[in-house]
C-alpha atoms as a PDB file:
ATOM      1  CA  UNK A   1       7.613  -3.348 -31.044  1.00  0.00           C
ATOM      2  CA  UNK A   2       7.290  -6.445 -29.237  1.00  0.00           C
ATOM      3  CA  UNK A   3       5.476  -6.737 -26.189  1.00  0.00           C
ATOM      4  CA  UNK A   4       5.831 -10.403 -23.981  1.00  0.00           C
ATOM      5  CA  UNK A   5       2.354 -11.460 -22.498  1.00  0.00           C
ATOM      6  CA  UNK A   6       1.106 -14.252 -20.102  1.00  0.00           C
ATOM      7  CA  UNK A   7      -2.142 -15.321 -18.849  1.00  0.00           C
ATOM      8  CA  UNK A   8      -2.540 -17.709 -15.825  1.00  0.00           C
ATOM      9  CA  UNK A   9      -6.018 -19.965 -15.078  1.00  0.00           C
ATOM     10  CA  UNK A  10      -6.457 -19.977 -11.362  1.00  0.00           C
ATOM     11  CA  UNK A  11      -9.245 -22.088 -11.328  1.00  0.00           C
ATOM     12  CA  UNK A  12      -7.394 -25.282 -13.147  1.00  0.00           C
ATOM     13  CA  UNK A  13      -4.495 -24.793 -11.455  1.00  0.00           C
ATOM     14  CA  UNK A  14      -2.221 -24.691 -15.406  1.00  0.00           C
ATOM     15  CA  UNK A  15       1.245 -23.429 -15.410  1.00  0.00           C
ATOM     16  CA  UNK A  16       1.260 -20.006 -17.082  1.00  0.00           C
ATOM     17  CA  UNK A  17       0.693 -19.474 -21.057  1.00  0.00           C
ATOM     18  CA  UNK A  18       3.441 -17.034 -22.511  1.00  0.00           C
ATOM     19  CA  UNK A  19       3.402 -15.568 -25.540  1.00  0.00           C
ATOM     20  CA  UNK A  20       4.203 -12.172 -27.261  1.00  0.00           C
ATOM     21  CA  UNK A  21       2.317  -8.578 -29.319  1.00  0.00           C
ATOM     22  CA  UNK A  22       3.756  -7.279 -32.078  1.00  0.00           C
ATOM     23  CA  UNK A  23       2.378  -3.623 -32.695  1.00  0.00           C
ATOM     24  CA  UNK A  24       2.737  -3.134 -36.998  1.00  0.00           C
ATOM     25  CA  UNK A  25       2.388   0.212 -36.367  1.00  0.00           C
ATOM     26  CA  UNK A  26      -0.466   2.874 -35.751  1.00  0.00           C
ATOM     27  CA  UNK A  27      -3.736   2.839 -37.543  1.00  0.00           C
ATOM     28  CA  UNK A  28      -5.315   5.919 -39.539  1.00  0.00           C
ATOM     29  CA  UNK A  29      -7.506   6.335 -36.045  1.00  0.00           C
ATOM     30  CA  UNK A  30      -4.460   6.755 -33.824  1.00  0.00           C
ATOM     31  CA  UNK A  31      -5.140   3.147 -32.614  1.00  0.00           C
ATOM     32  CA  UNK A  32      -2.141   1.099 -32.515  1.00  0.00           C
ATOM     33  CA  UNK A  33      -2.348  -2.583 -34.805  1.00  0.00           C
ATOM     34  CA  UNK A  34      -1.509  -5.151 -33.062  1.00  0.00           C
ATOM     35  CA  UNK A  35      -0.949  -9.336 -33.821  1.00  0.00           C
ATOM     36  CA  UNK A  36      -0.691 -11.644 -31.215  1.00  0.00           C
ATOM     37  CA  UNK A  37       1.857 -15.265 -31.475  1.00  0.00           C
ATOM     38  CA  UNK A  38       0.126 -18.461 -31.733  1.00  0.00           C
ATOM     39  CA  UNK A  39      -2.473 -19.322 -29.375  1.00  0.00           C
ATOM     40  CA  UNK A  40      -3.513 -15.762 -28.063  1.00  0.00           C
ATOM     41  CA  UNK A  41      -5.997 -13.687 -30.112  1.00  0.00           C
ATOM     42  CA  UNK A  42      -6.198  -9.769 -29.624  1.00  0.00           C
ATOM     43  CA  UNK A  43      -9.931  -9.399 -28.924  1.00  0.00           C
ATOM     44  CA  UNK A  44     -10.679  -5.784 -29.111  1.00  0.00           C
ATOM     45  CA  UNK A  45      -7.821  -2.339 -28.464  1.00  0.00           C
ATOM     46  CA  UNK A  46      -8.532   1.284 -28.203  1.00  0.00           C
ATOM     47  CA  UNK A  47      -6.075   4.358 -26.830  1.00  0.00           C
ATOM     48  CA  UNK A  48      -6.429   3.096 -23.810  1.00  0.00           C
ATOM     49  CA  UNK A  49      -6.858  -0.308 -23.718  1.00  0.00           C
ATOM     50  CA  UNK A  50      -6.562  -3.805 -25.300  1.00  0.00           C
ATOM     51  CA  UNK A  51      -7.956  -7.417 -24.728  1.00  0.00           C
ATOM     52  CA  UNK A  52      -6.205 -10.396 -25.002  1.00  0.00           C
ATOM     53  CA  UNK A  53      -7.562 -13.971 -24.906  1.00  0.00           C
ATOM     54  CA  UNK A  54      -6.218 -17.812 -25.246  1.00  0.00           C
ATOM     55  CA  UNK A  55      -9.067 -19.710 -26.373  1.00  0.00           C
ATOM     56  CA  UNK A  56      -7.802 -22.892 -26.148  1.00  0.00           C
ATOM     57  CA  UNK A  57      -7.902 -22.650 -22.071  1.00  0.00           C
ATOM     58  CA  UNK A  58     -10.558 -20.385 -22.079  1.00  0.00           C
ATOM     59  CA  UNK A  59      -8.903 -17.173 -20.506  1.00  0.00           C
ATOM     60  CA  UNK A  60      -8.762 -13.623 -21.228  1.00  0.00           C
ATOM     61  CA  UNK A  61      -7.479 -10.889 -19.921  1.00  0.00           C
ATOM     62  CA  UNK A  62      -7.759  -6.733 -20.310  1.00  0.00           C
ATOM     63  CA  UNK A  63      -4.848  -4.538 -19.563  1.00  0.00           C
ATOM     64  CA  UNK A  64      -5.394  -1.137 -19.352  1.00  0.00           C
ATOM     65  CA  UNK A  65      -3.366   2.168 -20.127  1.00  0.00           C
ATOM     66  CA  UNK A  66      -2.349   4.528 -17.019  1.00  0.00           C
ATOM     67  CA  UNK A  67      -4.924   7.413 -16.800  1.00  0.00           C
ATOM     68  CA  UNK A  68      -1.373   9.528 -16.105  1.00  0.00           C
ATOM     69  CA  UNK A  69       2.444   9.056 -15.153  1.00  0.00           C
ATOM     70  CA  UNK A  70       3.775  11.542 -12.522  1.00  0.00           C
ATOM     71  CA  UNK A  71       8.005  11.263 -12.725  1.00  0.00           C
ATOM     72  CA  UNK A  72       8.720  14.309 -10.919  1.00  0.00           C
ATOM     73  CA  UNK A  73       7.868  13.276  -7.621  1.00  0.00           C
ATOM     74  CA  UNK A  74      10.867  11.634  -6.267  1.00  0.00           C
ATOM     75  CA  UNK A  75      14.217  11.513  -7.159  1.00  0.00           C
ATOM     76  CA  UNK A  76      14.881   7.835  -5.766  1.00  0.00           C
ATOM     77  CA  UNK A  77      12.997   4.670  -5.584  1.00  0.00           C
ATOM     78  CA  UNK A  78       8.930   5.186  -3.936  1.00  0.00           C
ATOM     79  CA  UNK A  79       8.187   2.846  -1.196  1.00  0.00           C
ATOM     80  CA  UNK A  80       4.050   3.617  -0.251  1.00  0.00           C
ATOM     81  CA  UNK A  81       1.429   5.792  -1.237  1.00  0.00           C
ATOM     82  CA  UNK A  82      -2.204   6.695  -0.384  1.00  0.00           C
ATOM     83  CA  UNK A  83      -5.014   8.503  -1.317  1.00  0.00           C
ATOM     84  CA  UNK A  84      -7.249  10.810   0.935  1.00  0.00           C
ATOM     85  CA  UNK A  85     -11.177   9.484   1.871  1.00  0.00           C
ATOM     86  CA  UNK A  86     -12.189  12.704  -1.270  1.00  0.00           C
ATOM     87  CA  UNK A  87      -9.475  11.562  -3.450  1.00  0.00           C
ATOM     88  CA  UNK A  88      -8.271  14.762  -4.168  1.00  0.00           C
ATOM     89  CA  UNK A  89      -4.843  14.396  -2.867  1.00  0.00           C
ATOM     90  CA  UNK A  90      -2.028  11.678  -2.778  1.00  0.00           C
ATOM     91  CA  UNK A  91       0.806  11.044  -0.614  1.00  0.00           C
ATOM     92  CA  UNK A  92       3.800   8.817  -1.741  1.00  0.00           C
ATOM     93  CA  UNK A  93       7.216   7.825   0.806  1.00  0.00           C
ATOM     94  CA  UNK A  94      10.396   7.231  -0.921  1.00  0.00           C
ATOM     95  CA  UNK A  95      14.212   6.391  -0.212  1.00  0.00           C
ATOM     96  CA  UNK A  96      15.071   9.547  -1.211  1.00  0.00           C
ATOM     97  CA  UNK A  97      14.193  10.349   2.969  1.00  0.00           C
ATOM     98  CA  UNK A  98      10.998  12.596   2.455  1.00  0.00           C
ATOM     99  CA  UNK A  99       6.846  12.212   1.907  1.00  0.00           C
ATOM    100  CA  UNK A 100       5.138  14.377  -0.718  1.00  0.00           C
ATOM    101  CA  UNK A 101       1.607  15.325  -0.612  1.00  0.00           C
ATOM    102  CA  UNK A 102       0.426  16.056  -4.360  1.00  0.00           C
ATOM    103  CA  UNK A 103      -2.931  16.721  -6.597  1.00  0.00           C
ATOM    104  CA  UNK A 104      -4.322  13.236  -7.771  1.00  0.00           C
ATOM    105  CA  UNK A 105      -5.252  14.720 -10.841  1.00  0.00           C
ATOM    106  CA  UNK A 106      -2.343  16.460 -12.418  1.00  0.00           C
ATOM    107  CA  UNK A 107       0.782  15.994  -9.849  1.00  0.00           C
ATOM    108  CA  UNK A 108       0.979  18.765  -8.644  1.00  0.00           C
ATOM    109  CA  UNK A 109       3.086  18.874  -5.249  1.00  0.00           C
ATOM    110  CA  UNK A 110       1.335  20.798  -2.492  1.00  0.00           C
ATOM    111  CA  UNK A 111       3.767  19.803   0.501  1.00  0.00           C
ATOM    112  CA  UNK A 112       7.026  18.430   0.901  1.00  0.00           C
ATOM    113  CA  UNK A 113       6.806  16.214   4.657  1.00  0.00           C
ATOM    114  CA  UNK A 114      10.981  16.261   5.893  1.00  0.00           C
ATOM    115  CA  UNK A 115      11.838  14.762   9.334  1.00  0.00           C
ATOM    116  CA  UNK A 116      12.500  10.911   8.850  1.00  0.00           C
ATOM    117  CA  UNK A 117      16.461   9.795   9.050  1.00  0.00           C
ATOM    118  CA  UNK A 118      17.105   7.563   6.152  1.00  0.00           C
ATOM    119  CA  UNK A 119      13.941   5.855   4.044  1.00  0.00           C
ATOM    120  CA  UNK A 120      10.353   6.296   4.552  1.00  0.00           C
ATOM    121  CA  UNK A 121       8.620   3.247   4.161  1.00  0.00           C
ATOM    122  CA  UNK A 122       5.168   3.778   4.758  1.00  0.00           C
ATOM    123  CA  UNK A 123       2.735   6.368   4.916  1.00  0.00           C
ATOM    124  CA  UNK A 124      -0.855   6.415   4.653  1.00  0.00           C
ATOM    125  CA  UNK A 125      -3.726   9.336   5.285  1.00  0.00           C
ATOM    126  CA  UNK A 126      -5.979   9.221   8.511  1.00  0.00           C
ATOM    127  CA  UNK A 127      -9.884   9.219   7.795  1.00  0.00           C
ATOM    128  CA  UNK A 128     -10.099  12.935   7.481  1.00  0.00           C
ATOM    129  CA  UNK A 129      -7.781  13.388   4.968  1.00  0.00           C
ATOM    130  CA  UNK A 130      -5.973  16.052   6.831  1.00  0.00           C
ATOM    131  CA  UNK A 131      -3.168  14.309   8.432  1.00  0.00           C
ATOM    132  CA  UNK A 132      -0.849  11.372   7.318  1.00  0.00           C
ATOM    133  CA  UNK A 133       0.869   8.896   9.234  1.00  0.00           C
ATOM    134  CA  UNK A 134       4.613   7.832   8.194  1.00  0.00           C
ATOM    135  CA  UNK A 135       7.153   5.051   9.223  1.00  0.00           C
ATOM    136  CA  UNK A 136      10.663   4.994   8.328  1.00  0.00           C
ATOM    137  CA  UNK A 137      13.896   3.624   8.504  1.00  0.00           C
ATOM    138  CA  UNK A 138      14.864   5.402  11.896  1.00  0.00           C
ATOM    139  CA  UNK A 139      12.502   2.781  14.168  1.00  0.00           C
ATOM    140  CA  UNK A 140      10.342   6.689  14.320  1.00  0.00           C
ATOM    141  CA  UNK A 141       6.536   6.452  13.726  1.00  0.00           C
ATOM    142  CA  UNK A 142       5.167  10.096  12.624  1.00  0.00           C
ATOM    143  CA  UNK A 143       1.827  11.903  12.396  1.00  0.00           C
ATOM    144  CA  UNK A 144       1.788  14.871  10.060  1.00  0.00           C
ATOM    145  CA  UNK A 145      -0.298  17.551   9.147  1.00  0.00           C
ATOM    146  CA  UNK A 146      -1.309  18.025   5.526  1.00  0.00           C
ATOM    147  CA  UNK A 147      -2.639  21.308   5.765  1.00  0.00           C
ATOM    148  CA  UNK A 148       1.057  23.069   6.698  1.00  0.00           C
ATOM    149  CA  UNK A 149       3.714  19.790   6.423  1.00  0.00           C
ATOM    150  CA  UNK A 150       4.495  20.107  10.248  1.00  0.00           C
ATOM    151  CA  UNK A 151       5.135  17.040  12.224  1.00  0.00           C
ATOM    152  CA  UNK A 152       2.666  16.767  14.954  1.00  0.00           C
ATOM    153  CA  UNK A 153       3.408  13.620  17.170  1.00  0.00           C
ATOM    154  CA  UNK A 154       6.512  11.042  16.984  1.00  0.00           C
ATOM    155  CA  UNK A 155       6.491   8.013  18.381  1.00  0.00           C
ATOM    156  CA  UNK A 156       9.621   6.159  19.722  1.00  0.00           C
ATOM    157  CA  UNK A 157       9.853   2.699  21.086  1.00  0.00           C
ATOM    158  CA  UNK A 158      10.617   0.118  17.885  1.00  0.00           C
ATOM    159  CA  UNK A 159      14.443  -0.756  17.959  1.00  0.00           C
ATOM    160  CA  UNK A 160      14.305  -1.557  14.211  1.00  0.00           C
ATOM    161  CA  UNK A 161      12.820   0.111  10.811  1.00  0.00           C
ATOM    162  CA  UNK A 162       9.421   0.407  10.694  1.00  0.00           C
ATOM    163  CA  UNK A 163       7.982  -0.980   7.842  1.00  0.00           C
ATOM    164  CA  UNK A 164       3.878  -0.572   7.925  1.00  0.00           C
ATOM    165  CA  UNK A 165       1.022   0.651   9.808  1.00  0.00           C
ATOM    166  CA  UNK A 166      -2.589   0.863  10.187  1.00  0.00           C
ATOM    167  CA  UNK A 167      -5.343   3.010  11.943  1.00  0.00           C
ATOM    168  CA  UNK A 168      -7.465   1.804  13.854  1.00  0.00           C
ATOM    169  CA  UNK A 169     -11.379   2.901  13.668  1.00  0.00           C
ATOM    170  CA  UNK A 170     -11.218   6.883  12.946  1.00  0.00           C
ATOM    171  CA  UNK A 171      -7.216   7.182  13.928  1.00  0.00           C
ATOM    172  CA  UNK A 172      -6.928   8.100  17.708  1.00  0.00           C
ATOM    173  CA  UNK A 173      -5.486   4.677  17.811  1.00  0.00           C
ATOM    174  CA  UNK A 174      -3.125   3.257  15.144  1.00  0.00           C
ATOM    175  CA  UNK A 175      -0.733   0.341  14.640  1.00  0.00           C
ATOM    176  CA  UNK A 176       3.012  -0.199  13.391  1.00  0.00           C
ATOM    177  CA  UNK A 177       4.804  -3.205  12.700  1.00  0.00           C
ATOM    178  CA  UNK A 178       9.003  -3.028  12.602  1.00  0.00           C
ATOM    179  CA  UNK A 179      12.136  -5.220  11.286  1.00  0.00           C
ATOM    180  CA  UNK A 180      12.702  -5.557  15.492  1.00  0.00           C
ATOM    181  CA  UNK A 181       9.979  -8.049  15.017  1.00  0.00           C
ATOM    182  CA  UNK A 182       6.821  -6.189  17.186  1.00  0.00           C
ATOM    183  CA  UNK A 183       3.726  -4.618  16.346  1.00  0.00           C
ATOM    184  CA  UNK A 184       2.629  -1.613  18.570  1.00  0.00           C
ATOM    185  CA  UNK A 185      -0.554   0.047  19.410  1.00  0.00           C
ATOM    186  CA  UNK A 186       0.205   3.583  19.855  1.00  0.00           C
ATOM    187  CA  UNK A 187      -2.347   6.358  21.502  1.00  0.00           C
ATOM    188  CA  UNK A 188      -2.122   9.474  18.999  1.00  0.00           C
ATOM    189  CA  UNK A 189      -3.895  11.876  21.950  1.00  0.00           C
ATOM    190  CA  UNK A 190      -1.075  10.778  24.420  1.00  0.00           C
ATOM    191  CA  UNK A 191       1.902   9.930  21.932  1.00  0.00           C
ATOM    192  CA  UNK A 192       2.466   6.672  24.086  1.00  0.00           C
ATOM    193  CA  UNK A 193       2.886   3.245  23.532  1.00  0.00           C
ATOM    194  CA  UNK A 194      -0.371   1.445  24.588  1.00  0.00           C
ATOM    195  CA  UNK A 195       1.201  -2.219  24.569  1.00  0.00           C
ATOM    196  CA  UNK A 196       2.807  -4.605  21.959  1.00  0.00           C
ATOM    197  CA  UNK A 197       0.120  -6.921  20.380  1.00  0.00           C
ATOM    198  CA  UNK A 198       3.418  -9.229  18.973  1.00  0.00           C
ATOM    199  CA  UNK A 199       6.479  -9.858  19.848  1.00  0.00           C
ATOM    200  CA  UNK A 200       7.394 -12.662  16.668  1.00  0.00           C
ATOM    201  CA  UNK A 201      11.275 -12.643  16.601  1.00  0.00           C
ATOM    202  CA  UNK A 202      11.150 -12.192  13.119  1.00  0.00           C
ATOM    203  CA  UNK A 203      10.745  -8.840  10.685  1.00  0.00           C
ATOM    204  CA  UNK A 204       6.727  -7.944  10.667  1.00  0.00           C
ATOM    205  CA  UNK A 205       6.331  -6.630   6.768  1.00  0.00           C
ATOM    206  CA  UNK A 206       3.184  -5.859   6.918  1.00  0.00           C
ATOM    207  CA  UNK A 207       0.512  -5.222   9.135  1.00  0.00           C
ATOM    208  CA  UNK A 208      -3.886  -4.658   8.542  1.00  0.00           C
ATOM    209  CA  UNK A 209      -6.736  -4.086  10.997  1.00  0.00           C
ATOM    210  CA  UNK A 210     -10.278  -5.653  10.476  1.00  0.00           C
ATOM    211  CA  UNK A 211     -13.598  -6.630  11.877  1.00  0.00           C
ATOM    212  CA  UNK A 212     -13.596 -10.256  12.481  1.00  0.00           C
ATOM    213  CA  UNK A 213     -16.940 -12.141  12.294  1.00  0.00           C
ATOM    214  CA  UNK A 214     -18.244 -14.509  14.289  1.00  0.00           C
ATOM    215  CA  UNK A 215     -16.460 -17.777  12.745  1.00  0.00           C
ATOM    216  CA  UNK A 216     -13.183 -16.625  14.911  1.00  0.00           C
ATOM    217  CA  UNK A 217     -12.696 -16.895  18.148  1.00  0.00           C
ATOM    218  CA  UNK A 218     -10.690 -13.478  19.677  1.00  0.00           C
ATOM    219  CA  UNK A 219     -10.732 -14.814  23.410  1.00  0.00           C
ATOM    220  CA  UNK A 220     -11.343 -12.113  26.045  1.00  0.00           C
ATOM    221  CA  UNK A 221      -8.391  -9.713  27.401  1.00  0.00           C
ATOM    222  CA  UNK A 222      -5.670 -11.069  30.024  1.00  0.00           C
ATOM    223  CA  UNK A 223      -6.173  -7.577  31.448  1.00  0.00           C
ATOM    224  CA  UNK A 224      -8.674  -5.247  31.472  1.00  0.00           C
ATOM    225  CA  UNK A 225      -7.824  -2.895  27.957  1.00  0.00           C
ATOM    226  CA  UNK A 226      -6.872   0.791  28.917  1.00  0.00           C
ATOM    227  CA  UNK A 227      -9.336   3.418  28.447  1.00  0.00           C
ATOM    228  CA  UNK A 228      -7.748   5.220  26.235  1.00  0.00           C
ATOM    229  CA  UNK A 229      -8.134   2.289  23.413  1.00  0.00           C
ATOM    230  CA  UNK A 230     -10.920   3.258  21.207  1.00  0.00           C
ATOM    231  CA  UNK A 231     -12.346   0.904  18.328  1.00  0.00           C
ATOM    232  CA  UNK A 232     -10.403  -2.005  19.491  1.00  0.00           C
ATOM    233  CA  UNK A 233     -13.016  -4.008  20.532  1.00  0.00           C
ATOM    234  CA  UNK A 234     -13.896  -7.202  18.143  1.00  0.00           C
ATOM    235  CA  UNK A 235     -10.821  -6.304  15.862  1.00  0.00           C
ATOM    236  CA  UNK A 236      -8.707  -8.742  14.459  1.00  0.00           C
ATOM    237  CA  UNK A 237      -4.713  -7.898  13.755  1.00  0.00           C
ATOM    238  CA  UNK A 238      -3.556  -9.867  11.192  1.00  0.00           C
ATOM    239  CA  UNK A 239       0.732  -9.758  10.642  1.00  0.00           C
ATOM    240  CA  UNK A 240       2.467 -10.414   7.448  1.00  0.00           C
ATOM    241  CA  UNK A 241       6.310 -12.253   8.703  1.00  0.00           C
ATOM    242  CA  UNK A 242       9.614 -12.378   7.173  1.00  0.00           C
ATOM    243  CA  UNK A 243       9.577 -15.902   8.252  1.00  0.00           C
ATOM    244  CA  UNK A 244       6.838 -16.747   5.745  1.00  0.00           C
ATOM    245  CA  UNK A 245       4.170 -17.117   8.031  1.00  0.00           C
ATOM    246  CA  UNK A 246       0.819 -15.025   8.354  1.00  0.00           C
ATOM    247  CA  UNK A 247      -0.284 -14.103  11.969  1.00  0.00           C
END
C-alpha cells in the first residue's frame, strides 16, 4: 500500500515537501511496517498512530488514527456538526434535508430533527446541551429541542440560504449569516429579528462571536441597543465573505 505524504514549514515560509509510505505489510505485533521515500524518516508507529519527520528542514509531523468511523448517519453528503458542553451527544446537518442527534461514543442515533426544505447547513448545540440551533437552505433559522426532536422557534427574514450561526453569551440571543449577504441578530424569547449587524452584498460563509480586548476600538451604539439584547455588550462579530474579505 502506498500512502502520499507532505509536510509544510510555516515558519520559513518553503514550498511543501511531498513524498510517499509504503506499508510491507503487518508486523508479528499487529503493527503495520512501514518505509518512507527519500528524505522523510518514519520516527516511531503504533495501532493508532505514526510519526513522520524530514530532517533535512527540520519538520515532523504525527498523524493519528480515528478513535471511530460512524457511516450510518446520513445517506448524503454532512455539512456541520457539534458536540454538547458534556460531550455525550453529537449533532451532524446534511444534504440529505435532516439533523441527527447521536451518542459520541458508539453512534448511536437518539433523534432524527425533520423540518428544513432542502440542505441543512449548519447546526450547532446551545450551552445547555438540550437544544440545537439549525440553518438551512430554505433562508429558515431553527431552534430544536434535543430531548423530543420538536422544533421550538423558526425564524424568517433572510431571502437567501443560511449558511452559519453563532450564540451569543448563554443563547437567548444568537446570530446567522445567509447567501442574501446579511447577518442577523435574532431574540430566541421573542422569535424576532433584533436588527441586521451587515448588510455586505456578498454571500456571508461564515460567521463567530467573541470578546474583543482592549486593542480594538467597537465605537458606541448609533441607537440606544434594545433591552431585550443580552451579552452583546463588548462583543466583536467577525464575518467570513464570499468576496474574499474578512469583516
Amino acid at each position: 500500500m502506498l500512502v502520499p505524504c507532505f509536510l509544510y514549514s510555516l515558519q520559513n515560509r518553503k514550498p511543501s515537501l511531498y513524498g510517499s509510505l509504503t506499508c510491507q505489510g503487518i508486523g508479528l505485533d499487529g503493527i503495520p511496517e512501514v518505509t518512507a521515500s527519500e528524505g522523510f524518516t518514519v520516527n516511531e508507529i503504533n495501532k493508532k498512530s505514526i510519526h513522520i519527520s524530514c530532517p533535512k528542514e527540520n519538520a515532523s509531523s504525527k498523524f493519528l488514527a480515528p478513535y471511530t468511523t460512524f457511516s450510518r448517519i446520513h445517506t448524503k453528503s454532512i455539512t456541520c456538526l457539534d458536540i454538547s458542553s458534556r460531550g455525550g451527544l453529537g449533532v451532524s446537518s446534511s444534504t440529505d434535508g435532516t439533523m441527527k442527534i447521536w451518542q459520541a461514543s458508539n453512534g448511536e442515533l437518539r433523534r432524527v430533527l425533520e423540518g428544513h426544505v432542502f440542505d441543512v447547513n449548519c447546526c450547532r448545540f446551545f450551552p445547555s446541551g438540550l437544544v440545537v440551533l439549525s440553518g438551512g437552505m430554505d433562508a429558515q433559522l431553527k431552534i430544536w429541542s434535543a430531548e423530543d426532536a420538536s422544533c421550538v422557534v423558526t425564524f424568517k427574514g433572510h431571502k437567501g440560504g443560511i449558511l452559519d450561526t453563532a450564540i451569543v453569551d448563554r443563547g437567548r440571543n444568537v446570530v446567522s449569516a445567509s447567501r442574501d449577504g446579511t447577518a442577523r441578530l435574532w431574540d430566541c424569547g421573542r422569535s424576532a429579528c433584533l436588527g441586521v449587524l451587515a448588510d455586505c452584498g456578498s454571500s456571508i460563509n461564515g460567521v463567530a462571536v467573541g470578546a474583543a480586548d482592549n486593542s480594538i476600538n467597537l465605537g458606541s451604539p448609533e441607537q440606544m441597543p434594545s433591552e431585550r439584547e443580552v451579552g452583546t455588550e463588548a462583543k466583536m462579530l467577525l464575518l467570513a465573505r464570499e468576496d474574499k474579505k474578512l469583516q
